[in-house]
PDB file of N, CA and C in Angstrom:
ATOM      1  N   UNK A   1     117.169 181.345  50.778  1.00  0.00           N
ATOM      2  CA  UNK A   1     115.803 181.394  51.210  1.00  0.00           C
ATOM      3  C   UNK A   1     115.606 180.382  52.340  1.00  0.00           C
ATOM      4  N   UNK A   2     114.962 180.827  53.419  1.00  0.00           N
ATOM      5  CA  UNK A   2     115.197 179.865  54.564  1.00  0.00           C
ATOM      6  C   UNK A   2     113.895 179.254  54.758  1.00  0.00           C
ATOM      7  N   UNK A   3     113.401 178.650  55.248  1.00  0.00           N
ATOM      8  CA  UNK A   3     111.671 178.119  55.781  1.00  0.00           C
ATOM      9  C   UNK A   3     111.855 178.224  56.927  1.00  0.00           C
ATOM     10  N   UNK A   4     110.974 178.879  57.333  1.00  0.00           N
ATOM     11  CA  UNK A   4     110.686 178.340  59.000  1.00  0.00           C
ATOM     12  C   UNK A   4     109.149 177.652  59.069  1.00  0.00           C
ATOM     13  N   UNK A   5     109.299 176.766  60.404  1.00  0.00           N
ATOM     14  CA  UNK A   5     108.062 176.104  60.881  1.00  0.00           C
ATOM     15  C   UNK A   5     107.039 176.989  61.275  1.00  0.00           C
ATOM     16  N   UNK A   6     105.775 176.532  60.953  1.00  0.00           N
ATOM     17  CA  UNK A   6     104.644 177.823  61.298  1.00  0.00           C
ATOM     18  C   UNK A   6     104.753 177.100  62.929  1.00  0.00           C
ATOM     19  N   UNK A   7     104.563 178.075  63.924  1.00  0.00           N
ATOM     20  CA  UNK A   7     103.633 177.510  65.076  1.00  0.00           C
ATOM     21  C   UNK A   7     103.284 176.417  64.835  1.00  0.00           C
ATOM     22  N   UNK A   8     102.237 175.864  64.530  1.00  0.00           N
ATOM     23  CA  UNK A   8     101.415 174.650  64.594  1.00  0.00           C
ATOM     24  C   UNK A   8     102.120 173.694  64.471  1.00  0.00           C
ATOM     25  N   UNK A   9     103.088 174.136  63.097  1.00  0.00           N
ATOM     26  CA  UNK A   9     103.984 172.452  62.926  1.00  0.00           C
ATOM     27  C   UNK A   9     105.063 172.007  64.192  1.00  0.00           C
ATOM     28  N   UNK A  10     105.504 173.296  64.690  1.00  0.00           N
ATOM     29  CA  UNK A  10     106.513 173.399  65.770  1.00  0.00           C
ATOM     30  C   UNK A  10     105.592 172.637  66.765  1.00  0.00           C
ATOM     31  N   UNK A  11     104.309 173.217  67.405  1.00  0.00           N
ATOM     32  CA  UNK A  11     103.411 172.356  68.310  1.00  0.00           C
ATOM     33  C   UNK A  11     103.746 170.741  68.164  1.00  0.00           C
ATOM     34  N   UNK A  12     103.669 170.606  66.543  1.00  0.00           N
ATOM     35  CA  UNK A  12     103.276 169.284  66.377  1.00  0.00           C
ATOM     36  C   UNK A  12     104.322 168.461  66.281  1.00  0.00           C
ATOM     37  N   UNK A  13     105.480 168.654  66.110  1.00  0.00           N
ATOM     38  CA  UNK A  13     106.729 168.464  66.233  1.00  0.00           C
ATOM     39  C   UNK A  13     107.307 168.288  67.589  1.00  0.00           C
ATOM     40  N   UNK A  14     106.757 169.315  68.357  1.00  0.00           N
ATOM     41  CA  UNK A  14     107.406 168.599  69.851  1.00  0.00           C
ATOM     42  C   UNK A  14     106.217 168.066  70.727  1.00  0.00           C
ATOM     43  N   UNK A  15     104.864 167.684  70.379  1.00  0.00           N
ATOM     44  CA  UNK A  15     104.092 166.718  70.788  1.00  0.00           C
ATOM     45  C   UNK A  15     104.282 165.564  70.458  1.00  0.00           C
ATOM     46  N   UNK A  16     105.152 165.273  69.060  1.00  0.00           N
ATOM     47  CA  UNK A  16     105.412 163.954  68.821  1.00  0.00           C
ATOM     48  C   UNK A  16     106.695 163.187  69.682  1.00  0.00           C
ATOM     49  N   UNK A  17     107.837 164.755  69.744  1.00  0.00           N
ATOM     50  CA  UNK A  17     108.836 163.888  70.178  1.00  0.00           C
ATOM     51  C   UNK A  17     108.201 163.517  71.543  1.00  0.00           C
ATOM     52  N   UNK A  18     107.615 164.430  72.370  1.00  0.00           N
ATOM     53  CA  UNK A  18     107.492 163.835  73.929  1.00  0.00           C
ATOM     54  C   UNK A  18     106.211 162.765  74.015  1.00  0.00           C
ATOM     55  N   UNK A  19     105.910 162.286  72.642  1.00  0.00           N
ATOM     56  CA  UNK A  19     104.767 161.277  73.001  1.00  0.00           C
ATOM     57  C   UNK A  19     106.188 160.143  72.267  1.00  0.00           C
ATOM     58  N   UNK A  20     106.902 160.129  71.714  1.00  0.00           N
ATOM     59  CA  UNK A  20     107.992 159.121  71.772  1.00  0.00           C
ATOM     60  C   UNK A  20     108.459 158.989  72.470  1.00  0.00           C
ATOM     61  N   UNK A  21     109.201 160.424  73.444  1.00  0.00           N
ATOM     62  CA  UNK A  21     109.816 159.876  74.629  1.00  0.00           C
ATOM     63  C   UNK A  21     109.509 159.593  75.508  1.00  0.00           C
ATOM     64  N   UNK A  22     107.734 159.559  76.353  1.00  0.00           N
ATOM     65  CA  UNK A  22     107.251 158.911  77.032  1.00  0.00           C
ATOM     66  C   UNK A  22     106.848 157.291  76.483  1.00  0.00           C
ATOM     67  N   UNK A  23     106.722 157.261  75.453  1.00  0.00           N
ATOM     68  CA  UNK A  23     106.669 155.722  74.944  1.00  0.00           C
ATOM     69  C   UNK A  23     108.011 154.739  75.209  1.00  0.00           C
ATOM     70  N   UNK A  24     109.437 155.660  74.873  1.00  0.00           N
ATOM     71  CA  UNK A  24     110.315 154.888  74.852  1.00  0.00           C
ATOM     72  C   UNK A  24     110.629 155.072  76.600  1.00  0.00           C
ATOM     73  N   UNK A  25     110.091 155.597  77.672  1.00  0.00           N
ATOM     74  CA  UNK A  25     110.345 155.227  78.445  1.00  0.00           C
ATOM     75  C   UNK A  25     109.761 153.979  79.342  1.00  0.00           C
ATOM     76  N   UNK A  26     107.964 154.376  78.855  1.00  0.00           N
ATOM     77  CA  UNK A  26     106.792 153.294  79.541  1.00  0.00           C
ATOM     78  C   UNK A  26     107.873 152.165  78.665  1.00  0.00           C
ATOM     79  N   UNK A  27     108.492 152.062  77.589  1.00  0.00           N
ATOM     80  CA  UNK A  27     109.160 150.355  76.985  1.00  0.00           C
ATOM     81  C   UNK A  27     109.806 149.891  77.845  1.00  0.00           C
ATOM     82  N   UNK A  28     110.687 151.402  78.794  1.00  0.00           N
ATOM     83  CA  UNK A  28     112.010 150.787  79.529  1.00  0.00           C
ATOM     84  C   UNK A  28     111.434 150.822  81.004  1.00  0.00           C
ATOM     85  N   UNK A  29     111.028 151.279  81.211  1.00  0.00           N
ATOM     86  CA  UNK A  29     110.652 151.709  83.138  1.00  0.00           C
ATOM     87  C   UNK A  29     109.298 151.241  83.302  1.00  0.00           C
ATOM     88  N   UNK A  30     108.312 151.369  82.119  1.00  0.00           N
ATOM     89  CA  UNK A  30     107.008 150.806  82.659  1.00  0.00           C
ATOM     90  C   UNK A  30     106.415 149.331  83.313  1.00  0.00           C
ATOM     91  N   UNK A  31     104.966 149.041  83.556  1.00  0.00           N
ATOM     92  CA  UNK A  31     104.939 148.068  84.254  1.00  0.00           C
ATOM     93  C   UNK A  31     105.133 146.807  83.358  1.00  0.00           C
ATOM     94  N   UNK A  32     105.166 147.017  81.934  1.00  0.00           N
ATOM     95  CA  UNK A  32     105.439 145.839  81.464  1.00  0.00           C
ATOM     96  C   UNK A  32     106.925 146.182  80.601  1.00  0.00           C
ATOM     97  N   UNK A  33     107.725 146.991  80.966  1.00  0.00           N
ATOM     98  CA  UNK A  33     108.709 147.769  80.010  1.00  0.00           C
ATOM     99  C   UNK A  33     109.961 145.910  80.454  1.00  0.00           C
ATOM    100  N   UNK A  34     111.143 146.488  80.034  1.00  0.00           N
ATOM    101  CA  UNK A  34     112.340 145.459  79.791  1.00  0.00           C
ATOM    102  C   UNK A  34     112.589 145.297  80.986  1.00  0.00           C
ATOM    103  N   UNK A  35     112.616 146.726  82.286  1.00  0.00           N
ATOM    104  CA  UNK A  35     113.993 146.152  83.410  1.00  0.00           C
ATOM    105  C   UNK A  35     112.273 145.426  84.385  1.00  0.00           C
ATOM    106  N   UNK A  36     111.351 145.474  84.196  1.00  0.00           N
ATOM    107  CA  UNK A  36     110.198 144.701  84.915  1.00  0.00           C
ATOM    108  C   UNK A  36     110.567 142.929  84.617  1.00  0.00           C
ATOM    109  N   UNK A  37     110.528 143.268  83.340  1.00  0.00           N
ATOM    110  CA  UNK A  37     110.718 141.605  82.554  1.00  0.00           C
ATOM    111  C   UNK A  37     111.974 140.962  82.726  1.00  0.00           C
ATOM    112  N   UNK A  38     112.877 141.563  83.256  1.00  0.00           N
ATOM    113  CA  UNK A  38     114.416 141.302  84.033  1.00  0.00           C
ATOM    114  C   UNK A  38     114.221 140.718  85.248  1.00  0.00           C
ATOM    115  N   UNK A  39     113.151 141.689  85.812  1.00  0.00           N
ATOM    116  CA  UNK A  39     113.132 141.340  87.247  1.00  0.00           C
ATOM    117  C   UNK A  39     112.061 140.340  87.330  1.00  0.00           C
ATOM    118  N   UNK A  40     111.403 140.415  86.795  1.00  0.00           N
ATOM    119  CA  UNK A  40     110.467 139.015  86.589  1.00  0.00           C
ATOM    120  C   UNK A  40     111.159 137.687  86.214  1.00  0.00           C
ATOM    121  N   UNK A  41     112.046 137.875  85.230  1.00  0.00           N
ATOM    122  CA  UNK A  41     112.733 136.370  85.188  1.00  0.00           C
ATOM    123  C   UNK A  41     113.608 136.095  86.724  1.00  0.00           C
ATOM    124  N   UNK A  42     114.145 136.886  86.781  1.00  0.00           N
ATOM    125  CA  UNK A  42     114.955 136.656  87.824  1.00  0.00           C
ATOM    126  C   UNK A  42     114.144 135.894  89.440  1.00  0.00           C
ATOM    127  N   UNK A  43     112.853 136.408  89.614  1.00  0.00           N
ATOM    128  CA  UNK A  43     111.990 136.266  90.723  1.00  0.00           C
ATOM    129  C   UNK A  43     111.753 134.754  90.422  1.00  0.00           C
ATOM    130  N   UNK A  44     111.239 134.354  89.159  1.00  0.00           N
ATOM    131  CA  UNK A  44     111.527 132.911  88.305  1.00  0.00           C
ATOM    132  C   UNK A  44     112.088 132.273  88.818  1.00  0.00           C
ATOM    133  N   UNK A  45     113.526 132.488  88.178  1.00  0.00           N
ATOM    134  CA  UNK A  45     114.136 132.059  88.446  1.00  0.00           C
ATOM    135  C   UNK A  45     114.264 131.390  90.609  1.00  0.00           C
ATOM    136  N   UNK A  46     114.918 132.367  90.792  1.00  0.00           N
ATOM    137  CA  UNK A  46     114.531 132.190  92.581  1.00  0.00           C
ATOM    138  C   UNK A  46     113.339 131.303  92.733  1.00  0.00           C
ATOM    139  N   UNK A  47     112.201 131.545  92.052  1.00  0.00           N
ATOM    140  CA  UNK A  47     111.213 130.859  93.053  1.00  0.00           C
ATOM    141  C   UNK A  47     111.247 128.986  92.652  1.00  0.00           C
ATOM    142  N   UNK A  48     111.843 128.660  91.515  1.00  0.00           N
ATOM    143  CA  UNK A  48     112.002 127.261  90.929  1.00  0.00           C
ATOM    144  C   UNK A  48     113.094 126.386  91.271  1.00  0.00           C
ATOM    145  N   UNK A  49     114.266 127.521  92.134  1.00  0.00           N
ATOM    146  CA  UNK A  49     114.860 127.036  93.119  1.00  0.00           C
ATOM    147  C   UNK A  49     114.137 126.586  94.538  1.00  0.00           C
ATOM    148  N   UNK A  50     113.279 127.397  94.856  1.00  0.00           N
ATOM    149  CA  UNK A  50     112.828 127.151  95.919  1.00  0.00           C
ATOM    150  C   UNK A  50     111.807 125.952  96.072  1.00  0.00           C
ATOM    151  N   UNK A  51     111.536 126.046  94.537  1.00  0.00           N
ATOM    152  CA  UNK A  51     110.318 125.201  94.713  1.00  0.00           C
ATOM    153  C   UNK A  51     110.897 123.777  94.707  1.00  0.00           C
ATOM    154  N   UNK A  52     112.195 123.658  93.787  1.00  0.00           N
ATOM    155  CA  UNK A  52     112.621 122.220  93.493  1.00  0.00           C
ATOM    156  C   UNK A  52     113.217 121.984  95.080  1.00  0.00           C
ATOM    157  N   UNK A  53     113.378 122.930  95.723  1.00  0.00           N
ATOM    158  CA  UNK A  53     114.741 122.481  97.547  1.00  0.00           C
ATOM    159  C   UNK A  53     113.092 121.813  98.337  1.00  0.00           C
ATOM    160  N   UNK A  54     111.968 122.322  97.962  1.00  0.00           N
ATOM    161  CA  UNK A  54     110.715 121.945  98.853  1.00  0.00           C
ATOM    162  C   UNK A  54     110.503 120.954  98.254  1.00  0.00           C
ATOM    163  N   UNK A  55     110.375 120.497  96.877  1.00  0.00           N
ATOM    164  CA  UNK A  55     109.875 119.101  96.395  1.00  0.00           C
ATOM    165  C   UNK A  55     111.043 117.930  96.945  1.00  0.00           C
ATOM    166  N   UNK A  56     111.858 118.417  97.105  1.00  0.00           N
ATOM    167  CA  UNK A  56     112.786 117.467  97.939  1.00  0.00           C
ATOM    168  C   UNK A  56     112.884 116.928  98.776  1.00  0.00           C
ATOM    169  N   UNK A  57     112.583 118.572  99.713  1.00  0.00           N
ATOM    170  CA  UNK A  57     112.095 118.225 101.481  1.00  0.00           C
ATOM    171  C   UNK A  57     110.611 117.175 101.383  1.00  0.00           C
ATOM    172  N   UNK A  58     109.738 117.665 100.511  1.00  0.00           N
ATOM    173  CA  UNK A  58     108.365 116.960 100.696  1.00  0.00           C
ATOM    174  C   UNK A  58     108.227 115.116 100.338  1.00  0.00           C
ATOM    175  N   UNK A  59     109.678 114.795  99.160  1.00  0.00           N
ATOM    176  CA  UNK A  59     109.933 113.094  98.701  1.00  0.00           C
ATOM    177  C   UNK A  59     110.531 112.734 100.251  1.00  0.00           C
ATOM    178  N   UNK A  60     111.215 113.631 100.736  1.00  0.00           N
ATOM    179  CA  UNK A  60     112.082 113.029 101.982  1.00  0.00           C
ATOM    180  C   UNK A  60     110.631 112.788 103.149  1.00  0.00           C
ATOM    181  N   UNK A  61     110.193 113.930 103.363  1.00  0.00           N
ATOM    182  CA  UNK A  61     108.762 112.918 104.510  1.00  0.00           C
ATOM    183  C   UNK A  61     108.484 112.368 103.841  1.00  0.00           C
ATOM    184  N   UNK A  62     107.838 111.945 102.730  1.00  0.00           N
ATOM    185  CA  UNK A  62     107.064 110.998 102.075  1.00  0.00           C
ATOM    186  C   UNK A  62     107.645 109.749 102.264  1.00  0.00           C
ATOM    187  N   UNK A  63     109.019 109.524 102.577  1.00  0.00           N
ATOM    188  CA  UNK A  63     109.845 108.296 102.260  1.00  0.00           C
ATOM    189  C   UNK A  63     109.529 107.965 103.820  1.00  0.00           C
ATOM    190  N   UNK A  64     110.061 108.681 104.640  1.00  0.00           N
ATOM    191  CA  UNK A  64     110.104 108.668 106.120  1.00  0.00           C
ATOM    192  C   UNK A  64     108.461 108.559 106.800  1.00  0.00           C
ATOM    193  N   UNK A  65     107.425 108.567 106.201  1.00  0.00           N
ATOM    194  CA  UNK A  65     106.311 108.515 106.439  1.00  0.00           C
ATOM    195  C   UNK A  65     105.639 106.908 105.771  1.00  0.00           C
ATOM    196  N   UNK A  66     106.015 106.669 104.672  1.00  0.00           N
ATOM    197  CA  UNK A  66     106.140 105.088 104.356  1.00  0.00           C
ATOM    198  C   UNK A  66     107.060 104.269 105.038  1.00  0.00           C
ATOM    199  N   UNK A  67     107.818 104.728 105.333  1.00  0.00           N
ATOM    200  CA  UNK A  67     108.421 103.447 106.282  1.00  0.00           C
ATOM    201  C   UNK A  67     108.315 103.313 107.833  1.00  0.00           C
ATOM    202  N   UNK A  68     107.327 104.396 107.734  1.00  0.00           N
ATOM    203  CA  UNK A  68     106.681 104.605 109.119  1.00  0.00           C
ATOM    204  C   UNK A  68     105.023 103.810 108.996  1.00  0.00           C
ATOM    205  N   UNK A  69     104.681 103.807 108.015  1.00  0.00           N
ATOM    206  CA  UNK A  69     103.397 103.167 107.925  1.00  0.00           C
ATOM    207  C   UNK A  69     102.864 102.128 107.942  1.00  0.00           C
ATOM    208  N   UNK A  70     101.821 101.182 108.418  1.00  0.00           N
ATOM    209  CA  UNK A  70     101.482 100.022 108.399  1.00  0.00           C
ATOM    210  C   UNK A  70     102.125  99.055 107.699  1.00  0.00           C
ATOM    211  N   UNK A  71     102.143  99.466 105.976  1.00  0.00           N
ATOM    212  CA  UNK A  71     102.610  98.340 104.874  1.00  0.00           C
ATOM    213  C   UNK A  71     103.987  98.213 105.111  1.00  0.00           C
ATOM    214  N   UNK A  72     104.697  99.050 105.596  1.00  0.00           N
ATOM    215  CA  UNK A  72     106.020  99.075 105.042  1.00  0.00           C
ATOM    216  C   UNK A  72     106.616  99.851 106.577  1.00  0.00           C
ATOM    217  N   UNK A  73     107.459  98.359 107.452  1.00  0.00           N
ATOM    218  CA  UNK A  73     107.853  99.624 109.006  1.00  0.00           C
ATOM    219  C   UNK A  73     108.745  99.014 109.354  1.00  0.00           C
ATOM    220  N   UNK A  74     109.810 100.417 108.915  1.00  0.00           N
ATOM    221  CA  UNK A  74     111.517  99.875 108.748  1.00  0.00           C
ATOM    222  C   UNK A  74     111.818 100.211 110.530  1.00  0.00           C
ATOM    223  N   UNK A  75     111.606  98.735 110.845  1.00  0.00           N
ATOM    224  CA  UNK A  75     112.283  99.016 112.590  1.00  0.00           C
ATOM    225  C   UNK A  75     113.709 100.193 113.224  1.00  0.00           C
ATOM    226  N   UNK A  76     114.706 100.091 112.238  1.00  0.00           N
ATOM    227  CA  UNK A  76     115.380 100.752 112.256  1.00  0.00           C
ATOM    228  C   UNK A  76     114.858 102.496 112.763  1.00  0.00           C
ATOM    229  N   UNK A  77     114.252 102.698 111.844  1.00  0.00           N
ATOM    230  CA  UNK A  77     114.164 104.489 111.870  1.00  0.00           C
ATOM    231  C   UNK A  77     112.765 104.215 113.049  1.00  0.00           C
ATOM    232  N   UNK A  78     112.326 103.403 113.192  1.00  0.00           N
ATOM    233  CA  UNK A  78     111.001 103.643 114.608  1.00  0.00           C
ATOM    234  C   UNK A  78     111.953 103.545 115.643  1.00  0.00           C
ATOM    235  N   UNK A  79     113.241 102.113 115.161  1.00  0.00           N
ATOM    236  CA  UNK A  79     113.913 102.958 116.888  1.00  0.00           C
ATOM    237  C   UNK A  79     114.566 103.916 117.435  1.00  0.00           C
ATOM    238  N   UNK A  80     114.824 104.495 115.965  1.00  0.00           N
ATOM    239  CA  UNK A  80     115.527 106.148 116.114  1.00  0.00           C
ATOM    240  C   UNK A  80     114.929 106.746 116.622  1.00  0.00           C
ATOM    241  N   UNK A  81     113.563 107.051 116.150  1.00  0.00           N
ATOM    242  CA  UNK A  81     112.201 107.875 116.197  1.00  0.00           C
ATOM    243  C   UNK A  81     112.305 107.568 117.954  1.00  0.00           C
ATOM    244  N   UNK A  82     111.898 106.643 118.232  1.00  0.00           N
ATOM    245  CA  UNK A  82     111.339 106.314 119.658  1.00  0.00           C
ATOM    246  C   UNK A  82     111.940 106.916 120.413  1.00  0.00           C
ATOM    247  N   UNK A  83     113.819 106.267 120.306  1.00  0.00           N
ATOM    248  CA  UNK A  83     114.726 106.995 121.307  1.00  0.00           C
ATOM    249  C   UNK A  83     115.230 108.330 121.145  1.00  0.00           C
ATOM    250  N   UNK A  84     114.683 109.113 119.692  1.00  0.00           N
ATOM    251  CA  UNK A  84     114.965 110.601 119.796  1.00  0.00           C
ATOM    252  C   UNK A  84     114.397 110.993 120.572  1.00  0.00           C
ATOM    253  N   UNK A  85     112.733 110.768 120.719  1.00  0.00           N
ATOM    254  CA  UNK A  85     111.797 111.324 120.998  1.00  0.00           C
ATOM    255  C   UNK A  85     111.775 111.269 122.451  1.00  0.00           C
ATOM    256  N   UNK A  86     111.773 109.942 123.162  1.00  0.00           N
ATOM    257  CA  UNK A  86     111.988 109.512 124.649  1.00  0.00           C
ATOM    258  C   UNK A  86     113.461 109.957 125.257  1.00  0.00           C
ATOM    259  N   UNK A  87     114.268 109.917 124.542  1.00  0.00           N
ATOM    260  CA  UNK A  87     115.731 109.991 125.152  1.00  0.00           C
ATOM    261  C   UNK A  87     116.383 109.251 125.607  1.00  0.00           C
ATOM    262  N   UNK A  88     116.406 107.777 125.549  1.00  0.00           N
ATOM    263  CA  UNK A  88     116.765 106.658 125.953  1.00  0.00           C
ATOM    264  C   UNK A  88     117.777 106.588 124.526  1.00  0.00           C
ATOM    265  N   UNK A  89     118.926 105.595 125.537  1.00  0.00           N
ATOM    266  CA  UNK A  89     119.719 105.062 124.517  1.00  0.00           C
ATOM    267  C   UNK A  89     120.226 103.838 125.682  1.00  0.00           C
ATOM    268  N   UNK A  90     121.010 103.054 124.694  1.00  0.00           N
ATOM    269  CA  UNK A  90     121.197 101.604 124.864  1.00  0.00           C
ATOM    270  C   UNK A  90     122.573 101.448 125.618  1.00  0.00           C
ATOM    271  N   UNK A  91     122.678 100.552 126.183  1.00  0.00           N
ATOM    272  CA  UNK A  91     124.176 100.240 127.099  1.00  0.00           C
ATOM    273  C   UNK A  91     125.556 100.495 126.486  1.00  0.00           C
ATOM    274  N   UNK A  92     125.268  99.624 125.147  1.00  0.00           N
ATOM    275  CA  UNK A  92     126.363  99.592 124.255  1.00  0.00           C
ATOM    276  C   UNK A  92     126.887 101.505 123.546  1.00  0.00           C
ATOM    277  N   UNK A  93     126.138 102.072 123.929  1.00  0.00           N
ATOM    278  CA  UNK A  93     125.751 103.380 122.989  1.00  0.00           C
ATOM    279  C   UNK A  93     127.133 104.150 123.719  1.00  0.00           C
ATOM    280  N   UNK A  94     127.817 105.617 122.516  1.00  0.00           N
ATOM    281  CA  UNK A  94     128.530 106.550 123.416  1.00  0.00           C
ATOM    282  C   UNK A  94     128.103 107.145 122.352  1.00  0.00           C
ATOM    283  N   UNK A  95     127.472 108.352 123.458  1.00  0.00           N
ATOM    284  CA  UNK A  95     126.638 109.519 123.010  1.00  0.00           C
ATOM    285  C   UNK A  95     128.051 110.689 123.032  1.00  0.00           C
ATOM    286  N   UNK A  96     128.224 111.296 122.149  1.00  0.00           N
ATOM    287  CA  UNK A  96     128.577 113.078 121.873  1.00  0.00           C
ATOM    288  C   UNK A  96     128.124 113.814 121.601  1.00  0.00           C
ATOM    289  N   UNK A  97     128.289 114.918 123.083  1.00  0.00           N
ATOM    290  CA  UNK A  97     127.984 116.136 122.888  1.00  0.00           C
ATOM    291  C   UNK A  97     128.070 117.249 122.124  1.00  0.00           C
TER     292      UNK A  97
END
């Protein structure tokens, strides 16, 4: 004795699978699915590199800007500064090209 599915259950049977298999895809491909959240760490990642190479660059003026400043003025790097800037250099000096 065999059963078969009436219509309706058959309807209801493959409305479920394709409301699973659009679910299990919005999990994998959607905007908040796994390979988004991959690529989101990863962008993370990258940008905390970038951010720590700029907090670096930004201690380095900071240092070079205090010893450029009133309280604190390391003659040294003003006479770098001066003669980068002017182009002068000193008798004793041999410049390479």
């Amino acid at each position: 004795m065999s059963q078969r599915l009436s219509l309706s259950a058959t309807i209801l049977l493959a409305l479920a699978v394709a409301l699973g298999l659009y679910f299990a895809f919005a999990a994998v491909q959607g905007p908040s699915g796994i390979l988004r959240r991959i690529q989101i760490e990863s962008e993370t990642v990258e940008l905390s590199v970038q951010r720590d190479k700029l907090k670096s660059e930004v201690q380095e003026m900071q240092n070079l800007t205090r010893r450029m400043s009133d309280e604190y003025l390391d003659l040294d790097l003003l006479d770098e500064q001066a003669r980068k800037v002017l182009g002068f250099t000193r008798a004793d000096e041999v410049i390479l090209r």
